[in-house]
PDB file of N, CA and C in Angstrom:
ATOM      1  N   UNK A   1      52.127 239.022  76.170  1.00  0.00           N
ATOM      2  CA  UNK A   1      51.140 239.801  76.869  1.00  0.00           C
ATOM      3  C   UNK A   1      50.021 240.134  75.890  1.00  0.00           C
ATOM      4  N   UNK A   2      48.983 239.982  76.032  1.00  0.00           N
ATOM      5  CA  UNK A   2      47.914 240.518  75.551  1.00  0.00           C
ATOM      6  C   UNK A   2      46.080 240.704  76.601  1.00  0.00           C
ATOM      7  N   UNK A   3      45.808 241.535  75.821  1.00  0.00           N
ATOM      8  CA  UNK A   3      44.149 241.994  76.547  1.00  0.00           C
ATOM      9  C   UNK A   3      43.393 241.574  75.695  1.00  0.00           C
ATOM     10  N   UNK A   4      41.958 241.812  76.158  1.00  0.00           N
ATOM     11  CA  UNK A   4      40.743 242.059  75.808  1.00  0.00           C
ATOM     12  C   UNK A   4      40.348 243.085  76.308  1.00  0.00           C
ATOM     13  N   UNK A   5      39.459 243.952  74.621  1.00  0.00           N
ATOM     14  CA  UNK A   5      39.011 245.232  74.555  1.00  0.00           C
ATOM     15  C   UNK A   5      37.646 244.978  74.119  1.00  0.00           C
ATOM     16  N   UNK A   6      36.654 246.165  74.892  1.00  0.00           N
ATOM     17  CA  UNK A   6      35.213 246.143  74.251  1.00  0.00           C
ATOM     18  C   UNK A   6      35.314 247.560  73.673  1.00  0.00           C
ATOM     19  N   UNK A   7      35.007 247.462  72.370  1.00  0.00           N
ATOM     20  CA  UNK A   7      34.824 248.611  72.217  1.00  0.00           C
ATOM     21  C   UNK A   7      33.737 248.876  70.692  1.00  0.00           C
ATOM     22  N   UNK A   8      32.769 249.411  70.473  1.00  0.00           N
ATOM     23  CA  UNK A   8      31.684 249.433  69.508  1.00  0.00           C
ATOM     24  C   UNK A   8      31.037 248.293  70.012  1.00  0.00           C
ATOM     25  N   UNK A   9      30.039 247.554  70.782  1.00  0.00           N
ATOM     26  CA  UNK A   9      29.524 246.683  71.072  1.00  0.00           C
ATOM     27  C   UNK A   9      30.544 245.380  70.679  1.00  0.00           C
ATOM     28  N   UNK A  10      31.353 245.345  70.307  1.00  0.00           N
ATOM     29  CA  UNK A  10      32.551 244.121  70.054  1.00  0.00           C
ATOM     30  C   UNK A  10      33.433 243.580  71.094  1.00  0.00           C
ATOM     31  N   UNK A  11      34.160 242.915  71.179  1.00  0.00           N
ATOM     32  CA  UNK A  11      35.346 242.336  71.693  1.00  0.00           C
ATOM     33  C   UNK A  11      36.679 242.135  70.965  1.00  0.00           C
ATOM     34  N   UNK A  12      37.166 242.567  71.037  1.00  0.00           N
ATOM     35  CA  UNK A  12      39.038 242.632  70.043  1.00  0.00           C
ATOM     36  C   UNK A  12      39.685 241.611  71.395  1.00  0.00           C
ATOM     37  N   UNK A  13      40.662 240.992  70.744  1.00  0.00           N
ATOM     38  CA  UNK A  13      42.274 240.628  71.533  1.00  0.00           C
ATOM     39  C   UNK A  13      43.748 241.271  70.777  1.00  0.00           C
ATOM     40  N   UNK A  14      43.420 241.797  71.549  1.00  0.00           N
ATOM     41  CA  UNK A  14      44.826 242.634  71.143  1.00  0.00           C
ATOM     42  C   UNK A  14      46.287 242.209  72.124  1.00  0.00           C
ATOM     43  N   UNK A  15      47.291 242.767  70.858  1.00  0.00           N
ATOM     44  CA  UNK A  15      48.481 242.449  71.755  1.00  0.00           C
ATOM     45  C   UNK A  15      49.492 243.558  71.183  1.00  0.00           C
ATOM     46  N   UNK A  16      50.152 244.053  71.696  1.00  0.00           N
ATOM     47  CA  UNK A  16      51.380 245.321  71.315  1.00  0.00           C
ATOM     48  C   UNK A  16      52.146 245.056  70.270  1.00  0.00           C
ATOM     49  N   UNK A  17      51.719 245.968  68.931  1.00  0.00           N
ATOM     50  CA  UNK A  17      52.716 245.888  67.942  1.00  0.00           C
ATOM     51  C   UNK A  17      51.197 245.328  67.119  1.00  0.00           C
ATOM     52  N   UNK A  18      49.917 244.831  66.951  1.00  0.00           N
ATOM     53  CA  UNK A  18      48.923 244.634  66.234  1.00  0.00           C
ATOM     54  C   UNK A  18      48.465 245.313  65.797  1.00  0.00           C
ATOM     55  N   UNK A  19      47.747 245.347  64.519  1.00  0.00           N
ATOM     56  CA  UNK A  19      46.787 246.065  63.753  1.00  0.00           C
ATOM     57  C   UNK A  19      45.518 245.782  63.911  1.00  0.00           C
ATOM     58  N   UNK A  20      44.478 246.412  64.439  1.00  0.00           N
ATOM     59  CA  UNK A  20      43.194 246.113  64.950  1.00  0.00           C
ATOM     60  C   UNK A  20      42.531 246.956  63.715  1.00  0.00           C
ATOM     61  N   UNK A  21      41.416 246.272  63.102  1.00  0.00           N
ATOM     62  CA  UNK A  21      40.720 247.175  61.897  1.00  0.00           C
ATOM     63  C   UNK A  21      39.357 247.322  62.903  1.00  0.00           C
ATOM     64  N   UNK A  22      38.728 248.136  63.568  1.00  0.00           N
ATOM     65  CA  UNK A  22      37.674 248.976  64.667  1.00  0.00           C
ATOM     66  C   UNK A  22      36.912 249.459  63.787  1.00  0.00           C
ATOM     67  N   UNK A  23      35.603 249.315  64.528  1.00  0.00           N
ATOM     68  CA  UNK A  23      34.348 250.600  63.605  1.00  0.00           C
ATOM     69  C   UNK A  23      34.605 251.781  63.384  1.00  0.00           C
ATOM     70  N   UNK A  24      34.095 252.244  62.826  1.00  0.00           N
ATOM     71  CA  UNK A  24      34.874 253.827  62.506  1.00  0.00           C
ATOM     72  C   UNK A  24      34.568 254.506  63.499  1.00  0.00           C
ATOM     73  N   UNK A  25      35.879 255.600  63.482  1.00  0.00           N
ATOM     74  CA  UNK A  25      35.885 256.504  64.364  1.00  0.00           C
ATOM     75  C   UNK A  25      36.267 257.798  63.807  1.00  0.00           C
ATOM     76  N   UNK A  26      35.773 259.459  64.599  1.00  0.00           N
ATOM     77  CA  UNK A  26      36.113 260.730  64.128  1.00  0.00           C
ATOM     78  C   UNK A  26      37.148 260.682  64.537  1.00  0.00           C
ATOM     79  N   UNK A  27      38.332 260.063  64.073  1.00  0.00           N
ATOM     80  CA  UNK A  27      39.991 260.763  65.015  1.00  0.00           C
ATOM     81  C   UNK A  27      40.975 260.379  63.778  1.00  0.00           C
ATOM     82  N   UNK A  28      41.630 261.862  63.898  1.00  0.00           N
ATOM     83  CA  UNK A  28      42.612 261.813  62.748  1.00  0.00           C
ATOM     84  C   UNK A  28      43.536 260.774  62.483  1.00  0.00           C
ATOM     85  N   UNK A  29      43.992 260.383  61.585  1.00  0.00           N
ATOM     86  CA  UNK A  29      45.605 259.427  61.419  1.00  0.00           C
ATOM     87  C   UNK A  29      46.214 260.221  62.041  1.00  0.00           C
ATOM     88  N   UNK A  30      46.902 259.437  63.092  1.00  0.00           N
ATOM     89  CA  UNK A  30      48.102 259.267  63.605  1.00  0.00           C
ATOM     90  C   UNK A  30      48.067 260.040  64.550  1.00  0.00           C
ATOM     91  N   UNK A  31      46.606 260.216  65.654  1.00  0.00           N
ATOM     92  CA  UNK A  31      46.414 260.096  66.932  1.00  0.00           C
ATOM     93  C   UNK A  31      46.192 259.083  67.628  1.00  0.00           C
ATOM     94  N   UNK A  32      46.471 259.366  68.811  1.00  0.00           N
ATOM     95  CA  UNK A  32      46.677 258.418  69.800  1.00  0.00           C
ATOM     96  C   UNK A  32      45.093 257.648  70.639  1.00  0.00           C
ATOM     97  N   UNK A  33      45.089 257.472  70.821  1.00  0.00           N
ATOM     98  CA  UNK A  33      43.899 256.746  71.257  1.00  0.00           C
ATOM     99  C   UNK A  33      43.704 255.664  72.405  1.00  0.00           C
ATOM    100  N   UNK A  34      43.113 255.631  73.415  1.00  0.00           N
ATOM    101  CA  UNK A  34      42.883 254.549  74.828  1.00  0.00           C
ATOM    102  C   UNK A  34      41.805 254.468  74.723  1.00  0.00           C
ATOM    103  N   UNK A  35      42.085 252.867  75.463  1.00  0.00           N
ATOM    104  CA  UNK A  35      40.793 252.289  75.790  1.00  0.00           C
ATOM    105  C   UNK A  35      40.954 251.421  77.114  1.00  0.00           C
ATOM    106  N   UNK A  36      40.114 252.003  77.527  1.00  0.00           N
ATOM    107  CA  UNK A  36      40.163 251.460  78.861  1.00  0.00           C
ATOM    108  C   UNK A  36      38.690 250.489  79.378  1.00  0.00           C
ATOM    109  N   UNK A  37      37.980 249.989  78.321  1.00  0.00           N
ATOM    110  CA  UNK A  37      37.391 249.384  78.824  1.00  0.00           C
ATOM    111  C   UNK A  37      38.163 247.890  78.442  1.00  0.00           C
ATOM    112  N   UNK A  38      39.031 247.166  79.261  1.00  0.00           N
ATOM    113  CA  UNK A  38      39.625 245.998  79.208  1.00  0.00           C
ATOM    114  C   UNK A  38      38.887 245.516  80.510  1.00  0.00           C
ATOM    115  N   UNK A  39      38.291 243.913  79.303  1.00  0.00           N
ATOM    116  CA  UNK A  39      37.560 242.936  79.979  1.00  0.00           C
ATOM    117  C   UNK A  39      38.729 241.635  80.838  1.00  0.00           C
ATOM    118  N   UNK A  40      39.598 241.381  80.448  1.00  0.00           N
ATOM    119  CA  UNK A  40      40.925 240.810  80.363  1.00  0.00           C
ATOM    120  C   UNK A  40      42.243 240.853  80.003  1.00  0.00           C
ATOM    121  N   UNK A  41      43.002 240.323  80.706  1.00  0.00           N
ATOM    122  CA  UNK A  41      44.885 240.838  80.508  1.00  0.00           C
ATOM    123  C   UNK A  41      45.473 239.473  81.186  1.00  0.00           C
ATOM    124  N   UNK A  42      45.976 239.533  80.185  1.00  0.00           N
ATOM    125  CA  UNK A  42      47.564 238.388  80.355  1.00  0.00           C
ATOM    126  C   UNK A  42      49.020 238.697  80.131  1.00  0.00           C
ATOM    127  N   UNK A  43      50.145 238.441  81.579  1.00  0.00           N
ATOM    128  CA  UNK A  43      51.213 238.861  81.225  1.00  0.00           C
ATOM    129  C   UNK A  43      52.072 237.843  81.617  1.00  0.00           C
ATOM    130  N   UNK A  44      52.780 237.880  81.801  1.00  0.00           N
ATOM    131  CA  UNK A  44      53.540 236.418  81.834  1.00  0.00           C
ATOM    132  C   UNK A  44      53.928 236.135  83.009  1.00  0.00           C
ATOM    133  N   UNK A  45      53.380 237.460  83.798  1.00  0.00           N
ATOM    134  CA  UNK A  45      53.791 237.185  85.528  1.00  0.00           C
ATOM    135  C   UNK A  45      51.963 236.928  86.364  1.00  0.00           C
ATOM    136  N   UNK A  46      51.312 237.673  85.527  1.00  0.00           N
ATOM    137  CA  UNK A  46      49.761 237.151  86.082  1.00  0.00           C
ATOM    138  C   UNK A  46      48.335 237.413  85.068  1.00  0.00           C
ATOM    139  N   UNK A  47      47.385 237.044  85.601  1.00  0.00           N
ATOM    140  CA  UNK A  47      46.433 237.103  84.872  1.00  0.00           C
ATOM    141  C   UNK A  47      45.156 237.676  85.290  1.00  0.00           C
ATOM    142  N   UNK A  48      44.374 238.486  84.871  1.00  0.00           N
ATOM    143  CA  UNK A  48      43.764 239.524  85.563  1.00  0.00           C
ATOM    144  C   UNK A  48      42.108 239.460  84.806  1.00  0.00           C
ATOM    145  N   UNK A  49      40.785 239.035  85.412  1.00  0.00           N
ATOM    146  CA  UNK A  49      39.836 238.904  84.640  1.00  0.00           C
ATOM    147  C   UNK A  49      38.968 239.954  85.298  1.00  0.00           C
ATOM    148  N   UNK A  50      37.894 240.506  84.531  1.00  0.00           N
ATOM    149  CA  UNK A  50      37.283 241.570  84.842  1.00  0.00           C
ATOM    150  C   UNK A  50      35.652 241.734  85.596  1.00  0.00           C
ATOM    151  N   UNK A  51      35.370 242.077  86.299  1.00  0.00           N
ATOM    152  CA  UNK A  51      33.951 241.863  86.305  1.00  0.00           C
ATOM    153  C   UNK A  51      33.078 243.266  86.624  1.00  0.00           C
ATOM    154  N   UNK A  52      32.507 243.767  85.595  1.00  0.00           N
ATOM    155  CA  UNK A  52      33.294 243.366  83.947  1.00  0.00           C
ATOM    156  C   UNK A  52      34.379 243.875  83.183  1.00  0.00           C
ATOM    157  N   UNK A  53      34.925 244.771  84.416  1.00  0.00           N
ATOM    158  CA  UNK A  53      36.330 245.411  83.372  1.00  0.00           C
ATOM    159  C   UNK A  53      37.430 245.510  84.311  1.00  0.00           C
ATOM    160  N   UNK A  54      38.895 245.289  83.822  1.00  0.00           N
ATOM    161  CA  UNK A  54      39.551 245.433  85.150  1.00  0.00           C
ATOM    162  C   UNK A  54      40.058 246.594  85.087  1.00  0.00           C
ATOM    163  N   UNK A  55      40.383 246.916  86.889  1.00  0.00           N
ATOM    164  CA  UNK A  55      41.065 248.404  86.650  1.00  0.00           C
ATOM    165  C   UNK A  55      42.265 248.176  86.812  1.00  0.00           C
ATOM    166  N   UNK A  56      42.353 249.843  86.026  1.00  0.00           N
ATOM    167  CA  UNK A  56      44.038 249.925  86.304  1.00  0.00           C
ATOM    168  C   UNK A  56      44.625 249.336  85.128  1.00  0.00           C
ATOM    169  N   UNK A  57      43.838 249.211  84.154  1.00  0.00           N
ATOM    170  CA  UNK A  57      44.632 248.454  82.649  1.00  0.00           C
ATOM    171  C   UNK A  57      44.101 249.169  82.006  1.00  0.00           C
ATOM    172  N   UNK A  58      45.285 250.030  80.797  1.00  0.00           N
ATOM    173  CA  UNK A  58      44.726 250.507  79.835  1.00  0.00           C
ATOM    174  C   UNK A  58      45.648 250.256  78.636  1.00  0.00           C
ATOM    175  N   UNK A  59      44.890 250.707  77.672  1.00  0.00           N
ATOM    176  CA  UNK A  59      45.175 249.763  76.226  1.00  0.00           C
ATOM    177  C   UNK A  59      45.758 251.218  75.040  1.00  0.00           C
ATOM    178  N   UNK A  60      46.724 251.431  74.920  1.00  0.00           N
ATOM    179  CA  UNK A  60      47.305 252.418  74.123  1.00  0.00           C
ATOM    180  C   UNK A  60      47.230 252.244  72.477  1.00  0.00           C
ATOM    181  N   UNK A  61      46.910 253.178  71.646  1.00  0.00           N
ATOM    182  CA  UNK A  61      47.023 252.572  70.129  1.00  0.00           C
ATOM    183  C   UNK A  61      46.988 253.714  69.288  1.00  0.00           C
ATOM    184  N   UNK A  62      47.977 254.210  68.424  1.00  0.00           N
ATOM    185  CA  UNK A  62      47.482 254.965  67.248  1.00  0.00           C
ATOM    186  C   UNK A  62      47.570 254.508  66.121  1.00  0.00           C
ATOM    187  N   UNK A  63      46.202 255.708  65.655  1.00  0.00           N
ATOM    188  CA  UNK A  63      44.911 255.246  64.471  1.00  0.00           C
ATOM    189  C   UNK A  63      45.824 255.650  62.859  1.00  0.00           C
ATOM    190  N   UNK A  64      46.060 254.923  62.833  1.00  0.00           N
ATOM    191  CA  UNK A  64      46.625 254.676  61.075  1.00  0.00           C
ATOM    192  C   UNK A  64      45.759 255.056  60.360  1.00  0.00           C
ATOM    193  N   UNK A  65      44.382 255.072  59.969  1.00  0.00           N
ATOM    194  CA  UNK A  65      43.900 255.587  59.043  1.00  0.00           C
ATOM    195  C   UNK A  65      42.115 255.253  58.689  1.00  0.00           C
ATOM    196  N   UNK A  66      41.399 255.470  57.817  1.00  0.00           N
ATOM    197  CA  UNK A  66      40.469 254.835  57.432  1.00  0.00           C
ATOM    198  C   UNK A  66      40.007 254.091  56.344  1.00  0.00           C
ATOM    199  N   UNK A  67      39.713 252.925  56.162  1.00  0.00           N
ATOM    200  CA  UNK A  67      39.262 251.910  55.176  1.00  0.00           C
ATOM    201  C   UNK A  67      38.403 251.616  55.058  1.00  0.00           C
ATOM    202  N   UNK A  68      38.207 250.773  54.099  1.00  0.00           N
ATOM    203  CA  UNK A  68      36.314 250.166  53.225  1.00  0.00           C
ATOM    204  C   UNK A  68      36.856 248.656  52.936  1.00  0.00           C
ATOM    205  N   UNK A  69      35.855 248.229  53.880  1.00  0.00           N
ATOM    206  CA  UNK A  69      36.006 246.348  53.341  1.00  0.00           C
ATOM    207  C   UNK A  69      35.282 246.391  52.218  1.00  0.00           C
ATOM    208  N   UNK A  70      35.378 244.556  52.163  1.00  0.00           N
ATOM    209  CA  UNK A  70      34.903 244.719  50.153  1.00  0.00           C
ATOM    210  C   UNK A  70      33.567 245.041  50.262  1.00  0.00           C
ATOM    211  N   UNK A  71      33.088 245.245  49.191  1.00  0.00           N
ATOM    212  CA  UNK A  71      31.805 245.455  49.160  1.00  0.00           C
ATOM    213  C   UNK A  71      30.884 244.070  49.136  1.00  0.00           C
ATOM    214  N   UNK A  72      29.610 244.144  49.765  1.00  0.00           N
ATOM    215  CA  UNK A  72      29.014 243.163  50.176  1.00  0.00           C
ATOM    216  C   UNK A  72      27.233 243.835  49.023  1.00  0.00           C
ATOM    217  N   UNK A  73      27.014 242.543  48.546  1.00  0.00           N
ATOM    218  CA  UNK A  73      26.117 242.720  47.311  1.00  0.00           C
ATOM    219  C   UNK A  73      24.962 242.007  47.861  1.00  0.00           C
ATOM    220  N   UNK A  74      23.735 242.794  47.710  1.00  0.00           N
ATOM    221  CA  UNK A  74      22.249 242.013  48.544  1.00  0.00           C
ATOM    222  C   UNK A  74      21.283 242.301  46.922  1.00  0.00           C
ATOM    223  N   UNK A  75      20.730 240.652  47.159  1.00  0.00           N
ATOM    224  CA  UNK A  75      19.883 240.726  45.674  1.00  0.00           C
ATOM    225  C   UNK A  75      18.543 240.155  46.379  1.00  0.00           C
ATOM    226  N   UNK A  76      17.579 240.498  46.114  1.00  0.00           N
ATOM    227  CA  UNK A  76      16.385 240.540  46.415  1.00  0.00           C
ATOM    228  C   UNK A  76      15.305 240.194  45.122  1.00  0.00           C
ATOM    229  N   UNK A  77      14.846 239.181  45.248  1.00  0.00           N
ATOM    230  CA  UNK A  77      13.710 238.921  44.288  1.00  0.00           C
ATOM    231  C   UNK A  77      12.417 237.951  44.705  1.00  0.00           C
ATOM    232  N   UNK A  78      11.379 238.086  43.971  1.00  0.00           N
ATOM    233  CA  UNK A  78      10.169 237.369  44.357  1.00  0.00           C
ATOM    234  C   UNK A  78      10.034 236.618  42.790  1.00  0.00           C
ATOM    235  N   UNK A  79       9.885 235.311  42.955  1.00  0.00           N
ATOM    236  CA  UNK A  79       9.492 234.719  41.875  1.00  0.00           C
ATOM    237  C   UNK A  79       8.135 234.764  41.268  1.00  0.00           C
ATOM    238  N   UNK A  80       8.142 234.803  39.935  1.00  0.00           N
ATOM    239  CA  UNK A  80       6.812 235.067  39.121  1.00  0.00           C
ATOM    240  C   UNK A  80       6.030 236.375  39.337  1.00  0.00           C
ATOM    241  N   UNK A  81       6.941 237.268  39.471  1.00  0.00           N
ATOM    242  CA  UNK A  81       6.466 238.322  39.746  1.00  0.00           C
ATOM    243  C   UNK A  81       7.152 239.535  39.371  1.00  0.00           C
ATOM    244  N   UNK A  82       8.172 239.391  38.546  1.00  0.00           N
ATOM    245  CA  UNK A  82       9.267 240.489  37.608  1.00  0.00           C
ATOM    246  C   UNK A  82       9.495 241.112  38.773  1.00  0.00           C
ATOM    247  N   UNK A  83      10.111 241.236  39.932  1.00  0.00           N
ATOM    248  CA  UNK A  83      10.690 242.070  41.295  1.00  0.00           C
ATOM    249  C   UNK A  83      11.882 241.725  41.208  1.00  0.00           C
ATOM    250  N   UNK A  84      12.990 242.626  41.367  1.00  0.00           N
ATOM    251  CA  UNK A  84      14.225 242.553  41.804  1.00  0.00           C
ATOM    252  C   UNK A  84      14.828 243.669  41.876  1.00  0.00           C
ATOM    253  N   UNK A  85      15.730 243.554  43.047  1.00  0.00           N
ATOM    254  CA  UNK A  85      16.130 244.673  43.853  1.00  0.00           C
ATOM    255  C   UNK A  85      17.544 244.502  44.077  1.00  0.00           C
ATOM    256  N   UNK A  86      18.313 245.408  43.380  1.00  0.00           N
ATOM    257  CA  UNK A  86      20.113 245.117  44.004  1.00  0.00           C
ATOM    258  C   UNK A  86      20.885 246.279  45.052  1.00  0.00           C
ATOM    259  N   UNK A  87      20.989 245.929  45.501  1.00  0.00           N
ATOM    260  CA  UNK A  87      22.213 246.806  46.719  1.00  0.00           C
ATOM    261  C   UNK A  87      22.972 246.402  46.653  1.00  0.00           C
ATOM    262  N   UNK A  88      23.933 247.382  47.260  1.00  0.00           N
ATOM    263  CA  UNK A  88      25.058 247.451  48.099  1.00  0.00           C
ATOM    264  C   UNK A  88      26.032 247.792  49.005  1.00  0.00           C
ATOM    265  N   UNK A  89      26.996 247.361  49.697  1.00  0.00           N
ATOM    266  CA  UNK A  89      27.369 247.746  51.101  1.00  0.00           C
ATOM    267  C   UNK A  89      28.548 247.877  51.614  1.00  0.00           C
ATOM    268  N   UNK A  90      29.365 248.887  51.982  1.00  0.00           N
ATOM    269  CA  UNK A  90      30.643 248.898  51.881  1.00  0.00           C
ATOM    270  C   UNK A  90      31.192 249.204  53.551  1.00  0.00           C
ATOM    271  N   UNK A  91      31.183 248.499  54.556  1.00  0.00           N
ATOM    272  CA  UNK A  91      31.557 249.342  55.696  1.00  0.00           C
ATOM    273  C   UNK A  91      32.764 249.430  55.804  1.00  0.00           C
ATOM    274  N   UNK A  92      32.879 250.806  56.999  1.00  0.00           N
ATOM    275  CA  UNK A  92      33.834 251.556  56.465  1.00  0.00           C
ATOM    276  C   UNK A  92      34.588 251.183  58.705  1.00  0.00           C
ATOM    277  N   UNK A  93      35.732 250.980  58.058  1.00  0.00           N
ATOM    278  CA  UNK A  93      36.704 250.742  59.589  1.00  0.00           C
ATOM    279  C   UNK A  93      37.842 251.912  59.428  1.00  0.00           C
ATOM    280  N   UNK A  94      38.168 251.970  60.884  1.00  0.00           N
ATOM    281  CA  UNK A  94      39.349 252.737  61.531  1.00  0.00           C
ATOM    282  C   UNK A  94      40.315 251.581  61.898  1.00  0.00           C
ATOM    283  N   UNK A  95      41.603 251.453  60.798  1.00  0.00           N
ATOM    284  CA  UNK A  95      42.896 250.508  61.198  1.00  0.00           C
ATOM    285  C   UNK A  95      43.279 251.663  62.684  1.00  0.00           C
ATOM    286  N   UNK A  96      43.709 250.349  63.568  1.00  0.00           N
ATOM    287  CA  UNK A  96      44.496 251.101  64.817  1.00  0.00           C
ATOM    288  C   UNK A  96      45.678 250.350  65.143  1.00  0.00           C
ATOM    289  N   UNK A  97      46.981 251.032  65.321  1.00  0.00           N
ATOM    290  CA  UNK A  97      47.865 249.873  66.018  1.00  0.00           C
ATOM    291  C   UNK A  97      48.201 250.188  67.389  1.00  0.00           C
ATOM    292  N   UNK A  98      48.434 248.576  67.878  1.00  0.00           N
ATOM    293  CA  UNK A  98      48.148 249.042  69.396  1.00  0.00           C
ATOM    294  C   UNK A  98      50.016 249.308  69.894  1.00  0.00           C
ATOM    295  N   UNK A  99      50.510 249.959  70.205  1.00  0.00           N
ATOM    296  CA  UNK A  99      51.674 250.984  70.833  1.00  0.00           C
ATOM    297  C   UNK A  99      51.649 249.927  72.382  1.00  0.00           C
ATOM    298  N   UNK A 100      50.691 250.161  73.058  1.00  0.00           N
ATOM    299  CA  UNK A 100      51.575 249.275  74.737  1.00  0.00           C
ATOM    300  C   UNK A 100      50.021 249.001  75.263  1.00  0.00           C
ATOM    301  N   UNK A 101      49.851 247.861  75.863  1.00  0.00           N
ATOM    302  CA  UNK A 101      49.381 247.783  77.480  1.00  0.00           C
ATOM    303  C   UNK A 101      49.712 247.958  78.797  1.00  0.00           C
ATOM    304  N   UNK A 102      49.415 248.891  79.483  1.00  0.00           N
ATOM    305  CA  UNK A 102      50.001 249.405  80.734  1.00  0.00           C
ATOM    306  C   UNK A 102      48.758 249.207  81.934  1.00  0.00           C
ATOM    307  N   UNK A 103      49.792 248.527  82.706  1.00  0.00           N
ATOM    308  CA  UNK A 103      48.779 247.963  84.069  1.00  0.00           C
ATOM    309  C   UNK A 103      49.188 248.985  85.101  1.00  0.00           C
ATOM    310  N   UNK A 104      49.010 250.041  86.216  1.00  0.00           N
ATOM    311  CA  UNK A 104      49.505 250.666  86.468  1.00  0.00           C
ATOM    312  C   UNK A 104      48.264 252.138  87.202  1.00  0.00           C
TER     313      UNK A 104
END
């Protein structure tokens, strides 16, 4: 069994018992969390597509914690012209695991 979730302008496929790493969110470790905007669901008895979301499916998950992917390095320069510019960029995700899909 698994869905499709929109959630932060994205699309996830999730399935029960997964670790989804999500844009960050204000919600403590080790609350619970739904989402009910599911675009799609598959179970082994039927299959359910959305237009654009189906009802009656919702997507259960608690939030394990918050993380920083690697850091992402932006170099900027203009030739013949001594310019250069360094950054950098660390975004920051909410791990979630998903607990059940319930159609219902």
């Amino acid at each position: 069994m698994y869905a499709i979730i929109a959630d932060g302008g994205k699309n996830y496929t999730v399935s029960p018992g997964q670790v989804v790493e999500l844009e960050r969110k204000d919600i403590a470790s080790g609350k619970e969390i739904d989402f009910s905007d599911v675009l799609y669901y598959k179970s082994d008895k039927e299959v359910l597509v959305g237009t654009p979301k189906v009802d009656g499916v919702k997507v259960t998950g608690v939030v394990e914690g918050d993380m920083k992917a690697a850091k992402v390095t932006i170099l900027k320069s203009k030739r013949r012209k001594n310019y250069r510019k360094k950054q950098g960029h660390r975004q920051t995700y909410t791990k979630v695991r998903i607990k059940d899909i319930v159609k219902g």
